[in-house]
Protein backbone atom coordinates (compact mmCIF):
# COMPACT_ATOMS: atom_id res chain seq x y z
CA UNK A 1 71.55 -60.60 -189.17
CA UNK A 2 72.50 -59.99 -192.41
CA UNK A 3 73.32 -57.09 -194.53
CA UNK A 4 69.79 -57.10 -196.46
CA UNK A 5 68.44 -57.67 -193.25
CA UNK A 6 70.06 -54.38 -191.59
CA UNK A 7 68.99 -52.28 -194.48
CA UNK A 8 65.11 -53.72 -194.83
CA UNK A 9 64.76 -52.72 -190.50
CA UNK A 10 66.09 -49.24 -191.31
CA UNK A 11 63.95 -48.75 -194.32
CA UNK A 12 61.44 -50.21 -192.61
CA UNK A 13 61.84 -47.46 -189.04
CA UNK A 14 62.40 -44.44 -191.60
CA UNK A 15 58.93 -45.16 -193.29
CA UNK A 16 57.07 -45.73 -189.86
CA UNK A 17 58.57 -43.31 -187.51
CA UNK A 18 58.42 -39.42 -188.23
CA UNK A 19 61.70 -37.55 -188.56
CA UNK A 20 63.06 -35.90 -185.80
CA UNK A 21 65.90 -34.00 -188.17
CA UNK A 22 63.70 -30.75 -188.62
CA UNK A 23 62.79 -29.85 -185.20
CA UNK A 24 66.70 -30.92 -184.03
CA UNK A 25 67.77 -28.71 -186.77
CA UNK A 26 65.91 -25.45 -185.88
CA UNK A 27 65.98 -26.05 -181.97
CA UNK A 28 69.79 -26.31 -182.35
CA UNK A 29 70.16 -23.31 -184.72
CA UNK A 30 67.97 -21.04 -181.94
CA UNK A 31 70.32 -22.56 -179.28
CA UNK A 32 73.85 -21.69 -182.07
CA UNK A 33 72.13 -17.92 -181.90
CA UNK A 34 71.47 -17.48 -178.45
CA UNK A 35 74.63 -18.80 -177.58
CA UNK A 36 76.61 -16.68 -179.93
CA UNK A 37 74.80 -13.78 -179.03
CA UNK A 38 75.58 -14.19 -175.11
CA UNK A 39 79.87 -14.90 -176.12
CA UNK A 40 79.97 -11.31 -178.23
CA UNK A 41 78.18 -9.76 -175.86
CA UNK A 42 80.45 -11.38 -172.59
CA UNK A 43 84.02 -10.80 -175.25
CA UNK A 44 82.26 -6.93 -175.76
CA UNK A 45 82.23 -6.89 -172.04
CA UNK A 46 85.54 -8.01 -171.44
CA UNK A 47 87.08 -5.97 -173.88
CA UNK A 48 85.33 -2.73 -172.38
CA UNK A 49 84.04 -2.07 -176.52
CA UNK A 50 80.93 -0.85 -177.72
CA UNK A 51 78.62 -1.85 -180.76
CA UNK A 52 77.71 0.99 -183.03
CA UNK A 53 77.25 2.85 -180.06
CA UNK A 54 75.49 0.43 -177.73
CA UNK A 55 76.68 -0.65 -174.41
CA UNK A 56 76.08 -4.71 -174.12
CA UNK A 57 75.89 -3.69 -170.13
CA UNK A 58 73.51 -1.15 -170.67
CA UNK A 59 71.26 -3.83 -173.20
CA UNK A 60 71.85 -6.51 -169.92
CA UNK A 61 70.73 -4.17 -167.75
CA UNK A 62 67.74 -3.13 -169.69
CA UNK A 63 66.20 -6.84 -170.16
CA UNK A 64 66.54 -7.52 -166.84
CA UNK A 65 64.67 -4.58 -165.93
CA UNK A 66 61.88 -5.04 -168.63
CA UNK A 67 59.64 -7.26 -167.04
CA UNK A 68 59.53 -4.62 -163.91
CA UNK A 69 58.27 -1.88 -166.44
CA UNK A 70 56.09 -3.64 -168.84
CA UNK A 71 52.66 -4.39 -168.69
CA UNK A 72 51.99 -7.81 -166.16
CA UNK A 73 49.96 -9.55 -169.99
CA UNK A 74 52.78 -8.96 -172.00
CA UNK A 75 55.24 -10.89 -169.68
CA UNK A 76 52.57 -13.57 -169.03
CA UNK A 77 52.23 -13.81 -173.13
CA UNK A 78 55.84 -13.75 -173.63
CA UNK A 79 56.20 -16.86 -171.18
CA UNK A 80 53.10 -18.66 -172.72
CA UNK A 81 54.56 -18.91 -176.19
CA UNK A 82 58.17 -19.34 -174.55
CA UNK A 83 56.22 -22.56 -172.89
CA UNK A 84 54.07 -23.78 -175.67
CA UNK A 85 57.47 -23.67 -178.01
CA UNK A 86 59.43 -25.55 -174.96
CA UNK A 87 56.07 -27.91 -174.24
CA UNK A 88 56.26 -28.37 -178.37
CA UNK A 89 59.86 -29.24 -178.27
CA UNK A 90 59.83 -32.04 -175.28
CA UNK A 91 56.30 -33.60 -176.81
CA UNK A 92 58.68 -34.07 -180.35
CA UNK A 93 61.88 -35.73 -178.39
CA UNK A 94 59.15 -38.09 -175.95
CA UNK A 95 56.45 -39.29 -178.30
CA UNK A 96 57.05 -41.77 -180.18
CA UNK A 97 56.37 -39.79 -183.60
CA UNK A 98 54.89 -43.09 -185.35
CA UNK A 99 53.46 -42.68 -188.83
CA UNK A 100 50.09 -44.30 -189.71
CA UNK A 101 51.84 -47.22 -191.36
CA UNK A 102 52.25 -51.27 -190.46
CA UNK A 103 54.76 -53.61 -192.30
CA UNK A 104 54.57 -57.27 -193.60
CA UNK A 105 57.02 -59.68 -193.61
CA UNK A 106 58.83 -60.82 -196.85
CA UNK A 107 62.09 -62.24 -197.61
CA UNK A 108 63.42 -60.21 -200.59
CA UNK A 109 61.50 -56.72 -199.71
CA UNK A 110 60.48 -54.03 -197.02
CA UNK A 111 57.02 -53.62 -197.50
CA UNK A 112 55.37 -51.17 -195.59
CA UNK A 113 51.56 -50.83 -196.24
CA UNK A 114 49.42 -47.54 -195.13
CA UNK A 115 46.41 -47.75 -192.70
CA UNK A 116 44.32 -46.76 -194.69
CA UNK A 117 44.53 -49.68 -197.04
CA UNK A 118 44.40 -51.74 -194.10
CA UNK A 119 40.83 -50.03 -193.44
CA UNK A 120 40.16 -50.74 -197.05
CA UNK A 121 41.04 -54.51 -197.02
CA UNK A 122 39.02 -54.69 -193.26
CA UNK A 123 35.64 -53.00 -194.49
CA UNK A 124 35.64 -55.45 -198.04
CA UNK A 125 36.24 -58.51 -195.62
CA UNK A 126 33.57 -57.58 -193.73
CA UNK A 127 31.47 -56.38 -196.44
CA UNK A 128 32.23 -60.10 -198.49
CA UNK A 129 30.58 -61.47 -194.79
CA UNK A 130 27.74 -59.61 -194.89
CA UNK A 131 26.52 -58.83 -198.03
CA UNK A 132 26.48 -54.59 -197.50
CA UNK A 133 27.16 -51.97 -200.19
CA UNK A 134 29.97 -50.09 -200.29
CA UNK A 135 28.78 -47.12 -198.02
CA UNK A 136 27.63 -49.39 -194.95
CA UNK A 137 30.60 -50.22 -193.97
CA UNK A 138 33.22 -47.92 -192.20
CA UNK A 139 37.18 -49.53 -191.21
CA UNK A 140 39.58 -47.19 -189.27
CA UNK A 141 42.86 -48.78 -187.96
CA UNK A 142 45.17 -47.87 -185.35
CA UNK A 143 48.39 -48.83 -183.99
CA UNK A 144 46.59 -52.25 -182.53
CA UNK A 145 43.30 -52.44 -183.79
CA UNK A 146 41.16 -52.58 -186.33
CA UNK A 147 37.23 -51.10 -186.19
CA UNK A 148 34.76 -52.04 -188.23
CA UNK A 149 31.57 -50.27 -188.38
CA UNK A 150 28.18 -52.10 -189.98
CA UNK A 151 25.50 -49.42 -190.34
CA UNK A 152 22.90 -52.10 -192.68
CA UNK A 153 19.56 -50.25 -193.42
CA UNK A 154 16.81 -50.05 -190.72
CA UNK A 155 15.12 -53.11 -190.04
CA UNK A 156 17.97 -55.55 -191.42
CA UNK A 157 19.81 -57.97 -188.63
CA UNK A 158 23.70 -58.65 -190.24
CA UNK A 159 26.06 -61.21 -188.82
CA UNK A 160 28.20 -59.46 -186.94
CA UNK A 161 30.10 -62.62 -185.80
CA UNK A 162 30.93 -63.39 -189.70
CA UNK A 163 31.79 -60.04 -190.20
CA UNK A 164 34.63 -60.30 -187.11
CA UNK A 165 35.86 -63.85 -188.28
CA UNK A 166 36.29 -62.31 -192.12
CA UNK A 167 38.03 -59.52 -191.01
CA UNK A 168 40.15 -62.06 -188.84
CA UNK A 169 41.19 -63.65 -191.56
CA UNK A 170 42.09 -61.33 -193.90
CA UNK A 171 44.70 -59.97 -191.15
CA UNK A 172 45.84 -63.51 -190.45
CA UNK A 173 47.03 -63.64 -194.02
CA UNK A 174 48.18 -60.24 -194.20
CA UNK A 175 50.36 -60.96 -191.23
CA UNK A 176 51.08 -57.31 -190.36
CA UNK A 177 53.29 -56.19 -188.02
CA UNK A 178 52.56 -54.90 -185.32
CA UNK A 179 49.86 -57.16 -185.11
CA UNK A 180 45.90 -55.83 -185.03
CA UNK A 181 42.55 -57.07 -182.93
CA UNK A 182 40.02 -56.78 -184.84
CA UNK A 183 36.61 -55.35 -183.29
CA UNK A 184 33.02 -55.17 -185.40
CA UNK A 185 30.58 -53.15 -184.27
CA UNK A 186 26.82 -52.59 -185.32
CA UNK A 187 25.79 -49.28 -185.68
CA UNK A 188 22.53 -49.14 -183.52
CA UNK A 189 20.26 -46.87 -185.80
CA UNK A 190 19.87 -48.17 -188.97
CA UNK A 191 20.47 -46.22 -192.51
CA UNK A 192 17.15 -45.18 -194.35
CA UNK A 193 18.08 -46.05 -198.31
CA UNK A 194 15.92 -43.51 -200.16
């Protein structure tokens, strides 16, 4: 693999995967805290000293004691949005964070094109097919497919088969990666042009 090469696959994951820097960032800045907080108060311990008149014992004590004295919703509340923010945390590091994006091959550039012109270039293949304005047809594209919906006006039979082959071969030339199945539907109720 060559240098170009190198770079154009790790422009190429930056622009399709989400960055993970933020979340890292703050989760390891609330772990930098806690973990400060618990060596003062262990070295304030040690060393027998008190803070402007606090006791770090006396503030161990305390916390361990709260949950006894407080009200039974608080505690549960406190542990829901301790376990959404931990539930938030593992869904960032596991998923794999992808951005709505596909790429195309090319020997001198990364090119990375956005669904949504994807959905574009799907819905005028199919329209090109089937002779529909510019409202009838709907394209939506997702990591591996591509859905196009005809909605033609009541009472007007459209070739749904053309529609699936043109929208074949616009993605056969487009070559994108990963590669999309295209599926055409017909809407059942037809659109009443007034």
């Amino acid at each position: 693999m060559t240098e170009h090469d190198a770079f154009a696959c790790r422009v190429l994951r930056r622009e399709t995967h989400e960055s993970r820097s933020v979340s890292t960032v703050v989760a390891m800045l609330l772990l930098l805290v806690v973990a400060a907080a618990a060596v003062v108060a262990a070295v304030l311990v040690f060393l027998d000293q008190r803070v402007v008149g606090v006791d770090p014992r006396a503030v161990v004590d305390a916390a361990v004691a709260a949950p006894r004295g407080l009200d039974p919703t608080v505690v549960v509340g406190v542990g829901a949005v301790v376990a959404f923010v931990g539930l938030v945390l593992l869904a960032k590091g596991l998923l794999p964070g992808r951005r709505p994006r596909h790429t195309m091959p090319s020997d001198r550039l990364a090119v990375v094109v956005d669904d949504e012109v994807l959905a574009s270039a799907a819905a005028r293949a199919a329209r090109g097919a089937t002779r529909l304005g510019p409202d009838a047809v709907v394209g939506t594209v997702g990591r591996r497919t591509v859905d196009v919906v005809l909605r033609p006006a009541a009472g007007v039979d459209v070739p749904a088969v053309a529609a699936k082959d043109a929208v074949d071969r616009e993605f056969d030339a487009m070559d994108v990666v990963p590669a999309v199945h295209a599926r055409v539907r017909v809407q059942p109720t037809g659109r009443v042009d007034g």
